[in-house]
Protein backbone atom coordinates (compact mmCIF):
# COMPACT_ATOMS: atom_id res chain seq x y z
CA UNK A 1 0.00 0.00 0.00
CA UNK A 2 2.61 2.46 1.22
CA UNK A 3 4.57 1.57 -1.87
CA UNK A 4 1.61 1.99 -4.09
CA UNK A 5 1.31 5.78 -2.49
CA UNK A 6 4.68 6.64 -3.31
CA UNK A 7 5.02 5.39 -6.88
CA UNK A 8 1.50 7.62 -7.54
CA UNK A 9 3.12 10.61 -5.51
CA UNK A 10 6.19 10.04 -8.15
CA UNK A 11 4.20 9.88 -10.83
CA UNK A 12 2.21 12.70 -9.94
CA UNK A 13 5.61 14.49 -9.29
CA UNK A 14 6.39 13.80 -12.83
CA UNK A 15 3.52 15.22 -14.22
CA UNK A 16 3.80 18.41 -12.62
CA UNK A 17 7.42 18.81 -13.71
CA UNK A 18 6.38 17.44 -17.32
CA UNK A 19 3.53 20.56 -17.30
CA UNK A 20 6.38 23.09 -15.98
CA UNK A 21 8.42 22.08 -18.47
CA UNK A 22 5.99 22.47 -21.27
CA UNK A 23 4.67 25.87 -19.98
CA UNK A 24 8.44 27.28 -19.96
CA UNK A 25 8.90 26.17 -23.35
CA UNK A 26 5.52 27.86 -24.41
CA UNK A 27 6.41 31.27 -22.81
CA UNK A 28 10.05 31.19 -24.44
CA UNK A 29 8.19 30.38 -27.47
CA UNK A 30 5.71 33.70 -26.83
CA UNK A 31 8.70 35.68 -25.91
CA UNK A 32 10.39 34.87 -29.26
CA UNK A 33 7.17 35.55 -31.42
CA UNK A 34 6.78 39.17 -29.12
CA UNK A 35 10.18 40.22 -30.03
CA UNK A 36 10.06 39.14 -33.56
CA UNK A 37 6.54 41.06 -33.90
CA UNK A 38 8.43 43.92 -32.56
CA UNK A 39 11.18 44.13 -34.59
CA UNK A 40 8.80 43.80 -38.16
CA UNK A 41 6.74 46.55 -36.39
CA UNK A 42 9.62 48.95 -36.33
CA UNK A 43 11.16 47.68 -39.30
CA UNK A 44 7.86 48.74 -40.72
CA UNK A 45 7.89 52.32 -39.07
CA UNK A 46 10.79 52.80 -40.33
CA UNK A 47 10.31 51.62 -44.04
CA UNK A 48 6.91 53.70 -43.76
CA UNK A 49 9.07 57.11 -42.06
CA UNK A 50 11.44 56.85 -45.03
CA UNK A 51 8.85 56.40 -47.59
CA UNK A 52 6.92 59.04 -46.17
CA UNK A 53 9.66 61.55 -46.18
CA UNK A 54 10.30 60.47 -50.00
CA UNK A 55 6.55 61.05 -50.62
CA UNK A 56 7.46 64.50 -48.91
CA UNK A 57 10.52 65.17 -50.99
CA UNK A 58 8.65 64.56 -54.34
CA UNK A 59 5.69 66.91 -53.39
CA UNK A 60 8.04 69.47 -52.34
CA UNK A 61 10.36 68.84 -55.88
CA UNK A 62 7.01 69.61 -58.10
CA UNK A 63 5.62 66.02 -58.24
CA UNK A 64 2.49 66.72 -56.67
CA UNK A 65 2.15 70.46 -57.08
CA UNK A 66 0.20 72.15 -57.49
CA UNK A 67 -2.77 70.02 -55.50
CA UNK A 68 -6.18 70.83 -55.88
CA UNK A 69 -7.57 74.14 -54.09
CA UNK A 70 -3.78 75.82 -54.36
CA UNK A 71 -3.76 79.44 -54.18
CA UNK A 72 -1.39 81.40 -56.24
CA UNK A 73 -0.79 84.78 -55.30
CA UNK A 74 -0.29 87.18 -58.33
CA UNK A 75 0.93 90.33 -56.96
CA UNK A 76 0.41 93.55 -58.54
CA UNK A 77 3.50 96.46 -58.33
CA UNK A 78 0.74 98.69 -58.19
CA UNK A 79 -2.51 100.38 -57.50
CA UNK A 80 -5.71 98.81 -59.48
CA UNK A 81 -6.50 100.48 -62.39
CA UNK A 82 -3.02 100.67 -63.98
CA UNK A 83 -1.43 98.33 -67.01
CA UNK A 84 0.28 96.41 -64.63
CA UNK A 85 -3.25 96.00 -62.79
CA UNK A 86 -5.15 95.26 -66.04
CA UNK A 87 -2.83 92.76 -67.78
CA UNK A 88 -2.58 90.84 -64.43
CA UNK A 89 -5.99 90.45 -63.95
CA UNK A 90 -6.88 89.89 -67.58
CA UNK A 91 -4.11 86.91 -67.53
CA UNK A 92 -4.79 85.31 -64.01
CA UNK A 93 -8.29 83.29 -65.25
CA UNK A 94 -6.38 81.90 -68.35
CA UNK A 95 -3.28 80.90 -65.11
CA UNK A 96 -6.50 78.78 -63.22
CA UNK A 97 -7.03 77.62 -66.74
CA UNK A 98 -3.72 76.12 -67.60
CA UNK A 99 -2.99 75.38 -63.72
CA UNK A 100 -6.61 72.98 -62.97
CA UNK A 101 -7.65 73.38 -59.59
CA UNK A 102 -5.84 76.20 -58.42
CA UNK A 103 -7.08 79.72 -57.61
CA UNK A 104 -5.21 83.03 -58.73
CA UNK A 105 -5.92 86.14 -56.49
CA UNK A 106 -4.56 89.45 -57.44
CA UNK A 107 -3.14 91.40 -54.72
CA UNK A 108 -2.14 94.92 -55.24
CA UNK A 109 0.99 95.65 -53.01
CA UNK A 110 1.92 99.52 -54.09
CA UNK A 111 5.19 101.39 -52.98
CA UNK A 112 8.37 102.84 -53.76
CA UNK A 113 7.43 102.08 -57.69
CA UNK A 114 7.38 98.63 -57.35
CA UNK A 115 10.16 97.71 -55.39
CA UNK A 116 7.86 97.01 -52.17
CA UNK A 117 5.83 93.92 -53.99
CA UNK A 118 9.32 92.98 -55.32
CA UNK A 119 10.96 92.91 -52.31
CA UNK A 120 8.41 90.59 -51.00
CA UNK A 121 8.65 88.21 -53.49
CA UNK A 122 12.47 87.76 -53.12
CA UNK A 123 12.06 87.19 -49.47
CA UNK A 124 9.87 84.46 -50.52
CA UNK A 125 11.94 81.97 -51.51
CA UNK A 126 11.45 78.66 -52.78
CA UNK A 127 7.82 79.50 -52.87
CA UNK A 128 6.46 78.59 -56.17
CA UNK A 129 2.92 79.71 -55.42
CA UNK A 130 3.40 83.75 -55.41
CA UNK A 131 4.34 85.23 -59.17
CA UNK A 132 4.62 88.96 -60.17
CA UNK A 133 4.61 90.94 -63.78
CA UNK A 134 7.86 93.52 -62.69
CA UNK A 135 8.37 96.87 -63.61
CA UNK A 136 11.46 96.60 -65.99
CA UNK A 137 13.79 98.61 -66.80
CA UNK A 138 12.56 100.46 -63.52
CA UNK A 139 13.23 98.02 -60.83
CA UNK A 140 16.60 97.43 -63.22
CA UNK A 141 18.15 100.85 -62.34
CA UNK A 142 17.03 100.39 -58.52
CA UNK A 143 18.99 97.67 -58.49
CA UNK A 144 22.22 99.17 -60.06
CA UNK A 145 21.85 102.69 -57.51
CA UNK A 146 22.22 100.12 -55.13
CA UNK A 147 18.23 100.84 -53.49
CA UNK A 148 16.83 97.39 -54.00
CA UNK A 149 16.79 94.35 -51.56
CA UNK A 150 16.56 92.14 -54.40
CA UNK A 151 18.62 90.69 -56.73
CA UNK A 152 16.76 90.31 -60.34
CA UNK A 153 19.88 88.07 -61.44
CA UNK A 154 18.05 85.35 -58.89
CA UNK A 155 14.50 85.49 -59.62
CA UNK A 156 12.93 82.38 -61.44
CA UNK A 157 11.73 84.46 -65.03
CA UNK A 158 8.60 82.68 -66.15
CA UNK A 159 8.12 84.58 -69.53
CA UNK A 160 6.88 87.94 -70.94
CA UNK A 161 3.93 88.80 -71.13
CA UNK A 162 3.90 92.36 -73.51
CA UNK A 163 6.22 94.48 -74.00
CA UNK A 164 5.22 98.37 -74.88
CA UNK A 165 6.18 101.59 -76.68
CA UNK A 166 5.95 104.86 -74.85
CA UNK A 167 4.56 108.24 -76.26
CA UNK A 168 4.95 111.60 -75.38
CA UNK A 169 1.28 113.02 -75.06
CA UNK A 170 -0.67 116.47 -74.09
CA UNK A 171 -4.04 117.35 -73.40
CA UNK A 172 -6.62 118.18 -76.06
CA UNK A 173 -5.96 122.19 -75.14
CA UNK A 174 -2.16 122.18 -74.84
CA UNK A 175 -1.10 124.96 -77.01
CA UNK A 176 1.60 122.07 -77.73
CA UNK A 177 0.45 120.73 -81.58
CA UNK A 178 3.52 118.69 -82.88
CA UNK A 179 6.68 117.09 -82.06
CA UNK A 180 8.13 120.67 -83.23
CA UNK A 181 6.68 122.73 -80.78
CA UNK A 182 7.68 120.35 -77.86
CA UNK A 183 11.39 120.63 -78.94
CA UNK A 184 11.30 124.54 -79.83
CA UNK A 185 9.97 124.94 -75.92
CA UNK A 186 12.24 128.18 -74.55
CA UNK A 187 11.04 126.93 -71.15
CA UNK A 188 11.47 123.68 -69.02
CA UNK A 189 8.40 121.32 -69.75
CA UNK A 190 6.53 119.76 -66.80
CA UNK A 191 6.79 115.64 -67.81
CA UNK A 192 4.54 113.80 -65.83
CA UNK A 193 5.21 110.21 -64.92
CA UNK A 194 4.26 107.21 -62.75
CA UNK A 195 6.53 107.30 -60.36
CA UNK A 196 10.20 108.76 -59.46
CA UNK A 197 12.32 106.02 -60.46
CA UNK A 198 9.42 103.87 -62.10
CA UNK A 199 10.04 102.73 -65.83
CA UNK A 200 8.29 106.12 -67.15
CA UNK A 201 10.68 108.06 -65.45
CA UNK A 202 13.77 105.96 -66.60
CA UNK A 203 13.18 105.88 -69.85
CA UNK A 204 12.21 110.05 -70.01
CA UNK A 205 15.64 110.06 -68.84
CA UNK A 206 16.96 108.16 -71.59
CA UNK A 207 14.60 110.15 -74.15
CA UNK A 208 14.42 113.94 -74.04
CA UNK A 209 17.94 115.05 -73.02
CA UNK A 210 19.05 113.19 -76.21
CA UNK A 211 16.54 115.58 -78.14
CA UNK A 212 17.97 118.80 -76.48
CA UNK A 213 14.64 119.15 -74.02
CA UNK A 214 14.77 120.86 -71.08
CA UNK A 215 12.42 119.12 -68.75
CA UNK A 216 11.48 118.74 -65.29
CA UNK A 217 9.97 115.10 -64.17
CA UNK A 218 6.76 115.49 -61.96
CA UNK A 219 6.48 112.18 -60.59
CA UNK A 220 2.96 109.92 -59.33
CA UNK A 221 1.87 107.53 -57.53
CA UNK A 222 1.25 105.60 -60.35
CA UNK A 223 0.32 106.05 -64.65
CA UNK A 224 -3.15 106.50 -64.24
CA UNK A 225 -2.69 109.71 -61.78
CA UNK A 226 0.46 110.99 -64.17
CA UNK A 227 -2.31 110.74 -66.97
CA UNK A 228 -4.85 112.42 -64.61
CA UNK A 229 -2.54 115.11 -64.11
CA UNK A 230 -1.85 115.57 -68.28
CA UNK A 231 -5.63 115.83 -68.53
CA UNK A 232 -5.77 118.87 -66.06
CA UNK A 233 -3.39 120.53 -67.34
CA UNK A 234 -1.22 120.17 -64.20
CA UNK A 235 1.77 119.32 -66.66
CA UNK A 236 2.62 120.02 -70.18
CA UNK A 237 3.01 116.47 -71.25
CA UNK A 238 2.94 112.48 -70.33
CA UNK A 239 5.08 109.89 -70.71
CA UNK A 240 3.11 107.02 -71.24
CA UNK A 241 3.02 103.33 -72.91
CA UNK A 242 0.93 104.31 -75.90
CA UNK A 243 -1.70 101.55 -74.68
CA UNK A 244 -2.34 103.43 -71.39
CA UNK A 245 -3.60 106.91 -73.41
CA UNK A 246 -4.98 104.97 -76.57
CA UNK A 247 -8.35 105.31 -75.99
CA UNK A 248 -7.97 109.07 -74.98
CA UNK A 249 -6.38 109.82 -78.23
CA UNK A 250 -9.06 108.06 -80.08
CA UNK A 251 -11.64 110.26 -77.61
CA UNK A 252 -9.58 113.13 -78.84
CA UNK A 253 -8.99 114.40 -74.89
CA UNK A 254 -5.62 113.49 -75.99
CA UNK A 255 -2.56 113.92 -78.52
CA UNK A 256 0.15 112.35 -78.99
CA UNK A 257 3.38 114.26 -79.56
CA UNK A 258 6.17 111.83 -80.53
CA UNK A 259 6.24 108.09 -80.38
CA UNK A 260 9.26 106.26 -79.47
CA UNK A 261 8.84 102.84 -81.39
CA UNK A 262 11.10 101.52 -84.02
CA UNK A 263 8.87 102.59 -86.59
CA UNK A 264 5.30 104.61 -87.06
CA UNK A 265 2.39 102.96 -85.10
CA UNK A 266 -0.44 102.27 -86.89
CA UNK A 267 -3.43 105.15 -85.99
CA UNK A 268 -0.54 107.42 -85.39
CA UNK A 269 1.02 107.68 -88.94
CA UNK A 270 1.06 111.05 -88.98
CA UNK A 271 2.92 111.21 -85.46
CA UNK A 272 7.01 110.91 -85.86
CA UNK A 273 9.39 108.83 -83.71
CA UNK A 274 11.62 110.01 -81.85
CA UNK A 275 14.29 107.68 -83.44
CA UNK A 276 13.28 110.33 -87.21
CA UNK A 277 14.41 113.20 -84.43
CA UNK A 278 17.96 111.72 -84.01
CA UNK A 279 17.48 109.63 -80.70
CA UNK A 280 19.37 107.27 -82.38
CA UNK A 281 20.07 103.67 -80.73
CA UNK A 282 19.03 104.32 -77.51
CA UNK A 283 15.67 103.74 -78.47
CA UNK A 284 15.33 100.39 -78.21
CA UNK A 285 15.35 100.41 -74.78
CA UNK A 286 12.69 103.10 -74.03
CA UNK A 287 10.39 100.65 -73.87
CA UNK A 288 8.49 99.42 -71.22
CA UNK A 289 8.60 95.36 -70.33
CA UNK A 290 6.13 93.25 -68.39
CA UNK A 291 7.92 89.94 -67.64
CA UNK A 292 6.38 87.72 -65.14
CA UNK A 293 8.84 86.19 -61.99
CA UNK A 294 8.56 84.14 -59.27
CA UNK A 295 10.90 84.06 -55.99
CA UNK A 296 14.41 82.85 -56.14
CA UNK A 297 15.35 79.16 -55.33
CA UNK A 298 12.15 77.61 -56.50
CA UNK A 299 12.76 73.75 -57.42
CA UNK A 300 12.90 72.90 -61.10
CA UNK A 301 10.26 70.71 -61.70
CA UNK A 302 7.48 73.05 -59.73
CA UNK A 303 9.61 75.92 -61.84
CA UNK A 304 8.73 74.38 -64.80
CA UNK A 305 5.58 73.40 -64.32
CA UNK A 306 4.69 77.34 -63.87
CA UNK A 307 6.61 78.04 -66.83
CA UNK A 308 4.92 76.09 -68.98
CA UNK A 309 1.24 76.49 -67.61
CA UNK A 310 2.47 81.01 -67.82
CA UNK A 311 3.64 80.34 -72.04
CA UNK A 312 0.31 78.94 -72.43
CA UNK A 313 -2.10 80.97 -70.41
CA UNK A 314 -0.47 84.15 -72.44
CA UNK A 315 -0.54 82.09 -76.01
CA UNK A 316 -4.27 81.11 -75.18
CA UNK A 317 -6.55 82.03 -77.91
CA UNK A 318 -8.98 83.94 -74.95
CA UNK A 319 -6.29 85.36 -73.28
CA UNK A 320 -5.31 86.87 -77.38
CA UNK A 321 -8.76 87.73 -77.97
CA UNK A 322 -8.71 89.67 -74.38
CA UNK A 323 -5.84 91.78 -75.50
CA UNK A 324 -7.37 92.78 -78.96
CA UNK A 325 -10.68 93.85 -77.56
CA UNK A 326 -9.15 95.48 -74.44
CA UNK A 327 -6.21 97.71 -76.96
CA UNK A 328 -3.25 96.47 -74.92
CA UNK A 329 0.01 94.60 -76.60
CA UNK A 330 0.45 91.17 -76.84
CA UNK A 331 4.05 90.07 -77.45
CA UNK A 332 4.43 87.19 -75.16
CA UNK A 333 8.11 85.33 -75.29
CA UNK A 334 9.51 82.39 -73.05
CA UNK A 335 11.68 82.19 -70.20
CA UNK A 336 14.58 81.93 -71.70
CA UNK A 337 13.86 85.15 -73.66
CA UNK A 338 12.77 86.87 -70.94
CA UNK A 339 15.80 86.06 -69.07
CA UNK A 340 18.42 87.16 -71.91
CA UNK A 341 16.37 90.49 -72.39
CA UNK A 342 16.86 91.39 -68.07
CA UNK A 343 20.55 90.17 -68.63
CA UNK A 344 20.93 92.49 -71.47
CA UNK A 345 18.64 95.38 -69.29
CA UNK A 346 21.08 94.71 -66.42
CA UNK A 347 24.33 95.47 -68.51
CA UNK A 348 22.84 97.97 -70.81
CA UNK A 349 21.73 100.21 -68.08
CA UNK A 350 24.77 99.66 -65.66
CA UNK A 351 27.13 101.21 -68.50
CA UNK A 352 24.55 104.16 -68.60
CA UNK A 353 24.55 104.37 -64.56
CA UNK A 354 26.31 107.37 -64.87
CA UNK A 355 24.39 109.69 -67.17
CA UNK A 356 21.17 108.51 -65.58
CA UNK A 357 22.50 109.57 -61.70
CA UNK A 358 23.13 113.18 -63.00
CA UNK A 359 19.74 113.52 -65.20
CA UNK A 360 17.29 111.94 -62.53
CA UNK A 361 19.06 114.21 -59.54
CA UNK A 362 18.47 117.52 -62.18
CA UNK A 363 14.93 116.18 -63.34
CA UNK A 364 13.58 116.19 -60.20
């Protein structure tokens, strides 16, 4: 009997030892399967943190941009109602157009004749959703007197959107007929213009001292005031882009003078250029230019992608059609053109710094 008891006890004993064993093995076994489901689950962060950050980097290189509801900001130099304000808002549907799903709002940011909006698109680098039409060649010569905190050399040029000649204009009652009696003048004529270092004022600069006119610049706040001002009779003449006092002249509140084109525009045949008065080469760059930027340091694919969605919102048949109804140039060229002609502007006008320091300082 006894011995009966203790071989059950030992068998018992073996059975409890045979069940420790087995639950050991099945906890080492859990423990092996936690720490291998651990390691795949960070494995798999990982792969998913790096992929993520790739998905990141593409975005951010122009692979997914623009996405659906992105706002471009197309900033205006100046106050609404000017060229700059007209051709930027007659372009920016035919932007939305070419750029599907985005939304283009206009934002006038006025000052110091244009250098304030430009200044805030150069501090707004690598931002490919904020574009401009600049001021050229005035926000040129800022540059080279050393009053700019921009550098035009690192803007991303998109392309061109006009470029335009300027006239020399009077009111309906200026006792001021011809290009003749403008140049026979025994006094210093009153030359408005839309701003004091703007393009208007540059390129009066460049015009009438080569004629022999003594002048006086009377700068605005802007072309549409400076045309104001010709109307009253505040001044004795304008210097306008011919598109900007068309519609006057065709009203007949307005005449133009002189033209300063390479050759006779059409309505104004009977109206000489300055280049038949012996201006000479410097003509060519009295002309006003409207080429479209965005900030410095933008990536080249998102770069692209606004370059090639700004060549064919200004080439669009609409955006053509606009221009004809509305009387205002259409001479659109690419990037690549656009960036040659500011090159050119740049050098041009920095071997002219000179003679444009002493005439703006007496002008004024």
């Amino acid at each position: 009997m006894t011995s009966n008891l203790i071989h059950e006890h030992g068998w018992c004993r073996k059975q409890e030892l045979s069940r420790n064993s087995s639950t050991r093995a099945s906890i080492r076994k859990f423990q092996k399967a936690k720490s291998f489901l651990v390691c795949f689950v960070w494995a798999l962060q990982i792969f998913c943190g790096f992929e993520g950050r790739s998905t990141n980097t593409a975005g951010k290189q122009g692979g997914n941009w623009p996405s659906r509801g992105t706002v471009i900001e197309f900033s205006v130099e100046f106050s609404a109602g000017g060229g700059y304000d007209t051709y930027t808002r007659g372009l920016a549907p035919f932007i939305e157009k070419h750029l599907p799903g985005t939304r283009v709002v206009v934002v006038n940011r006025p000052g110091a004749d244009g250098a304030v909006a430009l200044n805030y698109l150069y501090r707004s680098r690598g931002e490919p959703a904020k574009i401009q039409i600049v001021n050229v060649p005035g926000l040129v010569v800022r540059q080279l007197f050393g009053q700019a905190h921009y550098d035009l050399n690192q803007f991303t040029w998109l392309g061109q959107v006009s470029s335009g000649d300027y006239v020399a204009a009077a009111r309906r009652q200026s006792p001021l007929r011809s290009a003749q009696d403008l140049l026979s003048l025994k006094r210093t004529a009153l030359v408005a213009t839309g701003g004091m270092a703007d393009s208007s004022a540059i390129t009066a600069v460049l015009a009438y001292p080569a004629m022999g006119l003594k002048f006086k610049l009377i700068p605005h706040t802007g072309m549409q005031e400076a045309i104001i001002a010709a109307l009253r009779g505040d001044v004795d003449l304008v210097h306008a882009p011919y598109s900007g006092v068309m519609q006057m002249v065709r009203q007949g509140e307005v005449k133009v003078l002189l033209t300063f084109s390479d050759k006779r525009l059409p309505g104004l045949t009977d109206v000489p250029t300055a280049a038949e008065l012996g201006l000479g080469e410097s003509s060519k760059y009295i002309r006003l230019g409207r080429p479209i930027a965005a900030p410095p340091d933008i990536p080249l694919p998102q770069a692209n992608i606004l370059r090639e969605a700004i060549w064919k919102a200004m080439n669009d048949p609409g955006f053509a059609a606009w221009c004809k109804k509305t009387e205002r140039e259409w001479a659109p060229l690419n990037s690549e053109e656009t960036a040659k002609e500011i090159a050119e502007l740049l050098e041009v006008f920095k071997q002219r710094r000179e003679f444009l320091e002493k005439y703006l300082a007496a002008a004024r």
